[in-house]
PDB file of N, CA and C in Angstrom:
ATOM      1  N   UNK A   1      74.154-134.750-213.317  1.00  0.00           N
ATOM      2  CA  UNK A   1      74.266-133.501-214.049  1.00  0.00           C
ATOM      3  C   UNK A   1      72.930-133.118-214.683  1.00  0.00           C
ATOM      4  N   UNK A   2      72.164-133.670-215.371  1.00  0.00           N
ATOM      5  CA  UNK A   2      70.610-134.081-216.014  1.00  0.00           C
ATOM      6  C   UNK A   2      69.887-133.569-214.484  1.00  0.00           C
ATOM      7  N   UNK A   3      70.155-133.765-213.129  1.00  0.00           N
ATOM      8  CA  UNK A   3      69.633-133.767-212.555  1.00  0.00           C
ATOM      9  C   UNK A   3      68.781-132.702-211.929  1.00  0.00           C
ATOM     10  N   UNK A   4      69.791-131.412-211.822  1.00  0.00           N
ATOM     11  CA  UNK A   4      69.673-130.241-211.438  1.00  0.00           C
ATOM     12  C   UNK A   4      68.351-129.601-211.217  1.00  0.00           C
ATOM     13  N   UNK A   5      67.759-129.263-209.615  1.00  0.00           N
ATOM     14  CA  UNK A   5      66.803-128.640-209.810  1.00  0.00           C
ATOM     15  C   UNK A   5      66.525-127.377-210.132  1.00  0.00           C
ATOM     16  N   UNK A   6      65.615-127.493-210.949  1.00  0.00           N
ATOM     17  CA  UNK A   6      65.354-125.555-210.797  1.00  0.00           C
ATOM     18  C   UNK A   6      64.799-125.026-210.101  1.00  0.00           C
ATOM     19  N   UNK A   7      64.979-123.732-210.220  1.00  0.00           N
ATOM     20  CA  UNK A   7      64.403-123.454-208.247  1.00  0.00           C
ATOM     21  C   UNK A   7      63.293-123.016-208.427  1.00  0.00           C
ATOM     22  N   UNK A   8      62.215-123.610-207.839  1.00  0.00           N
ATOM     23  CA  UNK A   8      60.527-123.423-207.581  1.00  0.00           C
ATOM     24  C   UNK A   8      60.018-122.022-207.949  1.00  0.00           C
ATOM     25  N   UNK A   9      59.434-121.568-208.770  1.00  0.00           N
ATOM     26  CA  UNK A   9      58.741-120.496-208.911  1.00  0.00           C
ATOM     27  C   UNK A   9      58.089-120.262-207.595  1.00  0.00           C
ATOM     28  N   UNK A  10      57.076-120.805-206.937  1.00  0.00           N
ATOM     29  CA  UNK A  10      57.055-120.381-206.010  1.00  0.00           C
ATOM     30  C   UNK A  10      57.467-119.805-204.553  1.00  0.00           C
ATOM     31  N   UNK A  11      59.052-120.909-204.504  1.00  0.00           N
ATOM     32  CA  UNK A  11      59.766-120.735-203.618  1.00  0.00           C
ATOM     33  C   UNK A  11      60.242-118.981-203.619  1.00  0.00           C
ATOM     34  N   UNK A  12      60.737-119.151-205.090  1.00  0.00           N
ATOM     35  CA  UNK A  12      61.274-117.667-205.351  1.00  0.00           C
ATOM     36  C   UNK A  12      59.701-116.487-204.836  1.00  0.00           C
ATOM     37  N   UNK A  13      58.928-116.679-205.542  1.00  0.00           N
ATOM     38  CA  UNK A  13      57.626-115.385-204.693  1.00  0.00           C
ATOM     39  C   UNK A  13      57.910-115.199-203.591  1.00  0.00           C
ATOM     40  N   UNK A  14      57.663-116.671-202.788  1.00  0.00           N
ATOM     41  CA  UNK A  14      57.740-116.591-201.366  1.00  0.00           C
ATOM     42  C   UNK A  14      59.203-115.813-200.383  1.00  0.00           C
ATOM     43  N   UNK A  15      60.034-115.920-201.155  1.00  0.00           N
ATOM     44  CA  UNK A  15      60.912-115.625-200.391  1.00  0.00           C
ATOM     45  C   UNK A  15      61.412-113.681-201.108  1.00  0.00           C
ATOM     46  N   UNK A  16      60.940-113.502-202.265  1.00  0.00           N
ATOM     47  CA  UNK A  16      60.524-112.141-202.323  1.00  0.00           C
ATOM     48  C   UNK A  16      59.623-111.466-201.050  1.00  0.00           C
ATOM     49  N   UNK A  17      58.559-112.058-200.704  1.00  0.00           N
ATOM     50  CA  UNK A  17      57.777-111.841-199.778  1.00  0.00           C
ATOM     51  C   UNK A  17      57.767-111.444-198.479  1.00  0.00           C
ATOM     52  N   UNK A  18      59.479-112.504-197.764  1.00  0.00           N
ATOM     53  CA  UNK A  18      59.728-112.817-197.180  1.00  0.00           C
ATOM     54  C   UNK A  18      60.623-111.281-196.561  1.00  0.00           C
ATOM     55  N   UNK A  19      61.233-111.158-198.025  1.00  0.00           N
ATOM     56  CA  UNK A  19      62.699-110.445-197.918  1.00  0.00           C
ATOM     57  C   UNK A  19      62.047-108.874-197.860  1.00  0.00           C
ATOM     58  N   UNK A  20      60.941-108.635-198.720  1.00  0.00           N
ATOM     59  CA  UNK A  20      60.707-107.263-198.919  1.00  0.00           C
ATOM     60  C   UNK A  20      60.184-106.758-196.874  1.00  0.00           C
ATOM     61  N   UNK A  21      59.607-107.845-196.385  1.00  0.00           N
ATOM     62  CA  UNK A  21      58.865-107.804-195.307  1.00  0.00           C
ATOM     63  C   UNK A  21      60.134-107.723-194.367  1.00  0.00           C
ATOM     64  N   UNK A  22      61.400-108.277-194.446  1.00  0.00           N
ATOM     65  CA  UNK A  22      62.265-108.192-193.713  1.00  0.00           C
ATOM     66  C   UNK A  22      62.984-106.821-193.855  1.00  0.00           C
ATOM     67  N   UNK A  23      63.661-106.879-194.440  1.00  0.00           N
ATOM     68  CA  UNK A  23      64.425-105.886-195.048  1.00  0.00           C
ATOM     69  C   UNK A  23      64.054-104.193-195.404  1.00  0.00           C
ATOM     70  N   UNK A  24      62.595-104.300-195.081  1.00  0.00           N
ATOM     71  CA  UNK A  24      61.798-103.092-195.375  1.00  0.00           C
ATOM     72  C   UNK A  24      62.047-102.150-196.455  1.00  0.00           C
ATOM     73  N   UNK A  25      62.096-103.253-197.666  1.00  0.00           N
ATOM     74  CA  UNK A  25      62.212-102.661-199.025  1.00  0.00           C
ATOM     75  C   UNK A  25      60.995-102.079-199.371  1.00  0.00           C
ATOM     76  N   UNK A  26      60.839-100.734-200.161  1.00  0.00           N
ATOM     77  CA  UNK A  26      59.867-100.193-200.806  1.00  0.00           C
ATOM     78  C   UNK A  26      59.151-100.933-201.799  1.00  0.00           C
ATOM     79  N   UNK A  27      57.929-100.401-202.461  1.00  0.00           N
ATOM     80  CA  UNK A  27      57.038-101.292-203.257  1.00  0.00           C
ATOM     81  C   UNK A  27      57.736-100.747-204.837  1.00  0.00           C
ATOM     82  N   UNK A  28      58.513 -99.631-204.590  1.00  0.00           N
ATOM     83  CA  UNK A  28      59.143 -99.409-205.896  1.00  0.00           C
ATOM     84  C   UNK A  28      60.288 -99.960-206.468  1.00  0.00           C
ATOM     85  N   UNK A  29      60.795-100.050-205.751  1.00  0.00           N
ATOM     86  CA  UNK A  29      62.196-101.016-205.700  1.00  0.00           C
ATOM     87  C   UNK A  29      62.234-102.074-206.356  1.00  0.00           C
ATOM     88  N   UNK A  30      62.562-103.016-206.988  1.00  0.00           N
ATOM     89  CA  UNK A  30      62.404-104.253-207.871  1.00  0.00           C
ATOM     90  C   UNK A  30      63.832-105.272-207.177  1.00  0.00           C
ATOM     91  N   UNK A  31      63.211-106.274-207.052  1.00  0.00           N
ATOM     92  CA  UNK A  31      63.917-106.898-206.208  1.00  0.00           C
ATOM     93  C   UNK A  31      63.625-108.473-207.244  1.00  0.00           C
ATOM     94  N   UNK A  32      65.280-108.870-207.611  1.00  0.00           N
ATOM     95  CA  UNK A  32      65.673-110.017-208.298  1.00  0.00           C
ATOM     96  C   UNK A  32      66.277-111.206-207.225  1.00  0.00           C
ATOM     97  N   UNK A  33      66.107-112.317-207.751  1.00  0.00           N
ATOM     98  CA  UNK A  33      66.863-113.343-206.827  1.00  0.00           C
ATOM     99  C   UNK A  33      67.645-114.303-208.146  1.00  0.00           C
ATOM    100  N   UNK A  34      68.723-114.561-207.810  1.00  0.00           N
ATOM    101  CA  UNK A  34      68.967-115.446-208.952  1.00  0.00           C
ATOM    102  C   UNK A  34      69.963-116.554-208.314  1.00  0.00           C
ATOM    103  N   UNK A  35      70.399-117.306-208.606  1.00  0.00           N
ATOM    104  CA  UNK A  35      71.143-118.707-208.312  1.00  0.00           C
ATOM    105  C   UNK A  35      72.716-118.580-209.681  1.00  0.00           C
ATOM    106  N   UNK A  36      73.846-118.469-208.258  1.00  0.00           N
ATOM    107  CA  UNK A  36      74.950-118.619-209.486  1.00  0.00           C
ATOM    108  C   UNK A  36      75.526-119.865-208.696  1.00  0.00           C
ATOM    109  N   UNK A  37      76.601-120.444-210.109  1.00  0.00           N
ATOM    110  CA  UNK A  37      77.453-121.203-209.733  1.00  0.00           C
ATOM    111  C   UNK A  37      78.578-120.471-209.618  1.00  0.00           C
ATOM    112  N   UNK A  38      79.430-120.927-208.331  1.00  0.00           N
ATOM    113  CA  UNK A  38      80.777-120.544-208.168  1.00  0.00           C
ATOM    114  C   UNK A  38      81.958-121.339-208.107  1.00  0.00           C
ATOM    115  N   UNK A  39      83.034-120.983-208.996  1.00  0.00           N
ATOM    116  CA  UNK A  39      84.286-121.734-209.153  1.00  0.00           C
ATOM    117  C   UNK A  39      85.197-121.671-208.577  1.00  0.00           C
ATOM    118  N   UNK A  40      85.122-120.623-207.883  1.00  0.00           N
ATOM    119  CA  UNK A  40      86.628-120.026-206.952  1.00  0.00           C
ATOM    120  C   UNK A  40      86.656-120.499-205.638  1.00  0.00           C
ATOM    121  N   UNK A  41      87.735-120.479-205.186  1.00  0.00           N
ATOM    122  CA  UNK A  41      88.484-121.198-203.980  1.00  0.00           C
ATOM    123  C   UNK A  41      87.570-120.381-202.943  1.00  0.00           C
ATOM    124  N   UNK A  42      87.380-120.975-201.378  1.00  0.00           N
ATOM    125  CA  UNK A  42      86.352-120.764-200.588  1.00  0.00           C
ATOM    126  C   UNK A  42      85.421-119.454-201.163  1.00  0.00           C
ATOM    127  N   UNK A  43      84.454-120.310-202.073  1.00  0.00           N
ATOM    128  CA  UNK A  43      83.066-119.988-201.754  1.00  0.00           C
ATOM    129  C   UNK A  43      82.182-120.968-202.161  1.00  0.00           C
ATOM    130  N   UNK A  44      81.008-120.695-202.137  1.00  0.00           N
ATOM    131  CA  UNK A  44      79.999-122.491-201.658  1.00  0.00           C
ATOM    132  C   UNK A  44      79.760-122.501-203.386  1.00  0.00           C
ATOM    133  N   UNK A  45      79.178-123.888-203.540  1.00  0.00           N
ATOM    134  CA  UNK A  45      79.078-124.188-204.704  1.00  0.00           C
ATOM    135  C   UNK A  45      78.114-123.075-205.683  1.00  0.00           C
ATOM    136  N   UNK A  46      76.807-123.459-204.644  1.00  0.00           N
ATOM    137  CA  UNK A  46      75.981-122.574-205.642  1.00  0.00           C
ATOM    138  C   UNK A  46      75.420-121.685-204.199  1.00  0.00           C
ATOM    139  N   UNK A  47      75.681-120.240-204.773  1.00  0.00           N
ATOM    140  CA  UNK A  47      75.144-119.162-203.861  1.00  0.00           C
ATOM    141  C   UNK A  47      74.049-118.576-204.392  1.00  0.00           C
ATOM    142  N   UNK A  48      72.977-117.718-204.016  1.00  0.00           N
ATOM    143  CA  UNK A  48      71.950-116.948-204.406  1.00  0.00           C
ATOM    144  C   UNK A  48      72.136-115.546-204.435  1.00  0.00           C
ATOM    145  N   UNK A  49      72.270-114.716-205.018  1.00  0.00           N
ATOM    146  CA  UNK A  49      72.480-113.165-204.868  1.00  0.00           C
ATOM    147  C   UNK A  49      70.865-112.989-204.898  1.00  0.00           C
ATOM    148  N   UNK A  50      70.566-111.904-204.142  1.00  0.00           N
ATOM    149  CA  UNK A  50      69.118-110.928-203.922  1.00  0.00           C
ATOM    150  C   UNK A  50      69.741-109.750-204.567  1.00  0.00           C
ATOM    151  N   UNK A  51      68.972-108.946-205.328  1.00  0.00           N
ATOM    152  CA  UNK A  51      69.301-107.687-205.513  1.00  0.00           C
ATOM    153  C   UNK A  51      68.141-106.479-205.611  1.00  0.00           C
ATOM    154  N   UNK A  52      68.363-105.846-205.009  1.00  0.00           N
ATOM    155  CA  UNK A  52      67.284-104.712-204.983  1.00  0.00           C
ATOM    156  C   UNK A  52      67.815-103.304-205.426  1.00  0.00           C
ATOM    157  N   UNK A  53      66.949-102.854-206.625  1.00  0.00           N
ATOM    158  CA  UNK A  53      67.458-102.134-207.288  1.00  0.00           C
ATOM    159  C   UNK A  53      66.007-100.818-206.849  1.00  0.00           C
ATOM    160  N   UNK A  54      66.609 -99.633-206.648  1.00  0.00           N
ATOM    161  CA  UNK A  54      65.497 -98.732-206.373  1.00  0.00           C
ATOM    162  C   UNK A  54      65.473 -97.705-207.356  1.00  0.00           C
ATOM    163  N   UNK A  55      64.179 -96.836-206.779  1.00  0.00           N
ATOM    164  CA  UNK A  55      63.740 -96.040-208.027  1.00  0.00           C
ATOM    165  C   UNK A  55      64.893 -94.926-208.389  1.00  0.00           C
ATOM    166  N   UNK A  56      65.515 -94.793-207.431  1.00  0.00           N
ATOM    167  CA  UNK A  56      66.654 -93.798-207.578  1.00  0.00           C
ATOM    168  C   UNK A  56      68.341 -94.327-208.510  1.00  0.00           C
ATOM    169  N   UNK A  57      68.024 -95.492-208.372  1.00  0.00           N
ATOM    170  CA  UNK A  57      69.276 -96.037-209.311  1.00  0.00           C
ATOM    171  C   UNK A  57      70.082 -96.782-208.428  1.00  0.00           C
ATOM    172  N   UNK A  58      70.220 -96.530-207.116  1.00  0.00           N
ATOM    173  CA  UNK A  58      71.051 -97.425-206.088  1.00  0.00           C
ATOM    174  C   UNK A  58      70.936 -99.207-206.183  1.00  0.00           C
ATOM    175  N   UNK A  59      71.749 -99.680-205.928  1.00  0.00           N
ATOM    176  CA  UNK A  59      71.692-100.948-205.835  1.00  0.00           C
ATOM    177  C   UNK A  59      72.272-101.824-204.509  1.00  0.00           C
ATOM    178  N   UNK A  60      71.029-102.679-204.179  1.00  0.00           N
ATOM    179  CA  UNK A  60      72.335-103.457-202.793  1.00  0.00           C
ATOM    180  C   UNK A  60      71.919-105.181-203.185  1.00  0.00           C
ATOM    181  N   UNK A  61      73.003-105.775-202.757  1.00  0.00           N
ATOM    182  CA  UNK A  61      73.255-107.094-203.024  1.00  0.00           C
ATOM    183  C   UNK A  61      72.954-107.971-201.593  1.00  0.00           C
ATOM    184  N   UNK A  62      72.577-108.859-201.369  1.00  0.00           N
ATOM    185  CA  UNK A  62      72.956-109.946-200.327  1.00  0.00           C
ATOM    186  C   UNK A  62      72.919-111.131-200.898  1.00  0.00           C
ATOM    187  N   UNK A  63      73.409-112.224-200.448  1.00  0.00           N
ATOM    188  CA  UNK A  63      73.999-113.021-200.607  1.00  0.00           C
ATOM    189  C   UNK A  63      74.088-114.421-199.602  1.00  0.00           C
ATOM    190  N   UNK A  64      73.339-115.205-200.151  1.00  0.00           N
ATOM    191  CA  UNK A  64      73.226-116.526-199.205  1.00  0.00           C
ATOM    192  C   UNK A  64      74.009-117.724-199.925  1.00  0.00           C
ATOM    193  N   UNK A  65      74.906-117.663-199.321  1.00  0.00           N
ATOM    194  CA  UNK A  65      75.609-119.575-200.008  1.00  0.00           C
ATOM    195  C   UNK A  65      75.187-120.788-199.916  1.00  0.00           C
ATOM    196  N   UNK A  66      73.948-120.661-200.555  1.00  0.00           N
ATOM    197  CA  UNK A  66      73.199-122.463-200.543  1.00  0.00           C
ATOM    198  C   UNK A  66      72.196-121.984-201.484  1.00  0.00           C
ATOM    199  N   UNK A  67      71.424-123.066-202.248  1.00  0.00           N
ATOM    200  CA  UNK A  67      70.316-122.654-203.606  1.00  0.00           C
ATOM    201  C   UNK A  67      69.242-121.948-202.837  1.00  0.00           C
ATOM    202  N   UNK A  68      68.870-121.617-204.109  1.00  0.00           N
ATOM    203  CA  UNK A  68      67.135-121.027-203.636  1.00  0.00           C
ATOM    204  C   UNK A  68      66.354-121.750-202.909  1.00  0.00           C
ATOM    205  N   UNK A  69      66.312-122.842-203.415  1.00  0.00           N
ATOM    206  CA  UNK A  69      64.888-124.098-202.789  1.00  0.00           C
ATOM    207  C   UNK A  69      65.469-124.258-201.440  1.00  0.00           C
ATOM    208  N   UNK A  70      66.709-124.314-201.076  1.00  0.00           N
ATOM    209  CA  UNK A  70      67.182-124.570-199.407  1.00  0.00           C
ATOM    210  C   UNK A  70      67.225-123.132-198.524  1.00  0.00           C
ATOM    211  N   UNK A  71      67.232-122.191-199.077  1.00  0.00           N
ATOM    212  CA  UNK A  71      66.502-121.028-197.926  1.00  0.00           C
ATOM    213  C   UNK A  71      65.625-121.272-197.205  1.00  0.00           C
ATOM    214  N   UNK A  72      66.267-120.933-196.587  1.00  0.00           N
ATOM    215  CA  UNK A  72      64.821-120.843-195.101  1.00  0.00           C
ATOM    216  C   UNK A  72      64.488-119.445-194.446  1.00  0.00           C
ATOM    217  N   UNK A  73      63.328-118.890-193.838  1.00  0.00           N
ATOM    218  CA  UNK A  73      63.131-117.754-193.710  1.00  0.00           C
ATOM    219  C   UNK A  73      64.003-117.223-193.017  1.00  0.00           C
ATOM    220  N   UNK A  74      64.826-117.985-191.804  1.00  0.00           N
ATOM    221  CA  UNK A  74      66.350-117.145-190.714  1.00  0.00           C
ATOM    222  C   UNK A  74      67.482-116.777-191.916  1.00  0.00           C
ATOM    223  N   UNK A  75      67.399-117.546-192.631  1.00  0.00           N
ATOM    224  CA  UNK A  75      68.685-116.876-193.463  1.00  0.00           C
ATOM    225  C   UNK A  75      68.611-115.573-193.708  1.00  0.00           C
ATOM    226  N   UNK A  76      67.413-115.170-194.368  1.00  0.00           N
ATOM    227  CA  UNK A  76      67.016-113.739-195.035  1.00  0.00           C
ATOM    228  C   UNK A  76      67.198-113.091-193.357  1.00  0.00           C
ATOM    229  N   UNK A  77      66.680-113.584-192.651  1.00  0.00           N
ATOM    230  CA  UNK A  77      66.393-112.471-191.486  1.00  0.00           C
ATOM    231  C   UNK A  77      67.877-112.190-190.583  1.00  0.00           C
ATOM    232  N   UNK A  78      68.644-113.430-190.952  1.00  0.00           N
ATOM    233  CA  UNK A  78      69.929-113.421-190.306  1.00  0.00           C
ATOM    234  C   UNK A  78      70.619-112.489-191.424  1.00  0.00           C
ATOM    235  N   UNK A  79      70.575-111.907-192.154  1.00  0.00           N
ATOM    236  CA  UNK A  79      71.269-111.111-193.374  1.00  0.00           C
ATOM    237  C   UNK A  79      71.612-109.561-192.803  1.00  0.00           C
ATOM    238  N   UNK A  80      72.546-109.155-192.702  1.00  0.00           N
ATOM    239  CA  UNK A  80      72.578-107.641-192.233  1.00  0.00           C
ATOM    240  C   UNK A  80      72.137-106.739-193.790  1.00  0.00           C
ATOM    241  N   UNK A  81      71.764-105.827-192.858  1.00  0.00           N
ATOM    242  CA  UNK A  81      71.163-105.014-194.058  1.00  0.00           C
ATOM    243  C   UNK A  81      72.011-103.648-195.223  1.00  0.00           C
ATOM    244  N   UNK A  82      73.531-104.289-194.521  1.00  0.00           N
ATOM    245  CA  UNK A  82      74.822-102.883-195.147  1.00  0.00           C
ATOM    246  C   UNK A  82      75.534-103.680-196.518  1.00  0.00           C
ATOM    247  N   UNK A  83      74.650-105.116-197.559  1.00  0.00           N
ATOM    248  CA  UNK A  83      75.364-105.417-198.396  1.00  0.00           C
ATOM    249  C   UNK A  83      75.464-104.533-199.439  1.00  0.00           C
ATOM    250  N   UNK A  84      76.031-103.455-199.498  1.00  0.00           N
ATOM    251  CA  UNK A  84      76.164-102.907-200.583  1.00  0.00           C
ATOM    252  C   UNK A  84      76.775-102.679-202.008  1.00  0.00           C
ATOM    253  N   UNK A  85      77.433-104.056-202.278  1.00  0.00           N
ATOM    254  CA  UNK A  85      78.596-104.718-203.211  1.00  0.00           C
ATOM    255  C   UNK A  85      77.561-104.469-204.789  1.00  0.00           C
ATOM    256  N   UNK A  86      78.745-104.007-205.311  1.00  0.00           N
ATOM    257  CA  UNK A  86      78.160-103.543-206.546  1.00  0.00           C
ATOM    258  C   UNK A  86      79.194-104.211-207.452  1.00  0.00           C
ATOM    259  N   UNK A  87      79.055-105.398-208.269  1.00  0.00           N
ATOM    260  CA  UNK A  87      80.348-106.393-208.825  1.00  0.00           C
ATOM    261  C   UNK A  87      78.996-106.854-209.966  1.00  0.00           C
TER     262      UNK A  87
END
């Protein structure tokens, strides 16, 4: 429990980097990554929400079920680009 990593500052840049380049997000847009824990019946322990919020007020979500530090660049690229969940 003590153990828990936190997820790499750098990992997180990099995979901002990764995602804006994939996803062909604008330079205005502000784009968060964060790490939740989840309690509810089928879904993975700890998932990552991306969120990109643009200058216009819109918001879209994606969503990878494994931590930050275990992304790998196919995940982001395997991601369709219609998450539009607003929760």
């Amino acid at each position: 429990m003590f153990n828990k990593k936190k997820p790499n500052v750098e990992k997180i840049r990099n995979l901002k980097k990764i995602f804006l380049k994939e996803k062909d997000i604008p330079e205005t847009s502000i784009l968060s990554i964060a790490e939740l824990s989840c309690h509810e019946p089928n879904c993975p322990p700890i998932e990552t929400i991306i969120t990109e919020r643009k200058i216009d007020g819109k918001i879209r979500n994606w969503r990878i079920g494994k931590p930050i530090n275990d992304i790998l660049e196919i995940d982001i690229v395997q991601l369709s680009n219609s998450h539009n969940h607003s929760h």
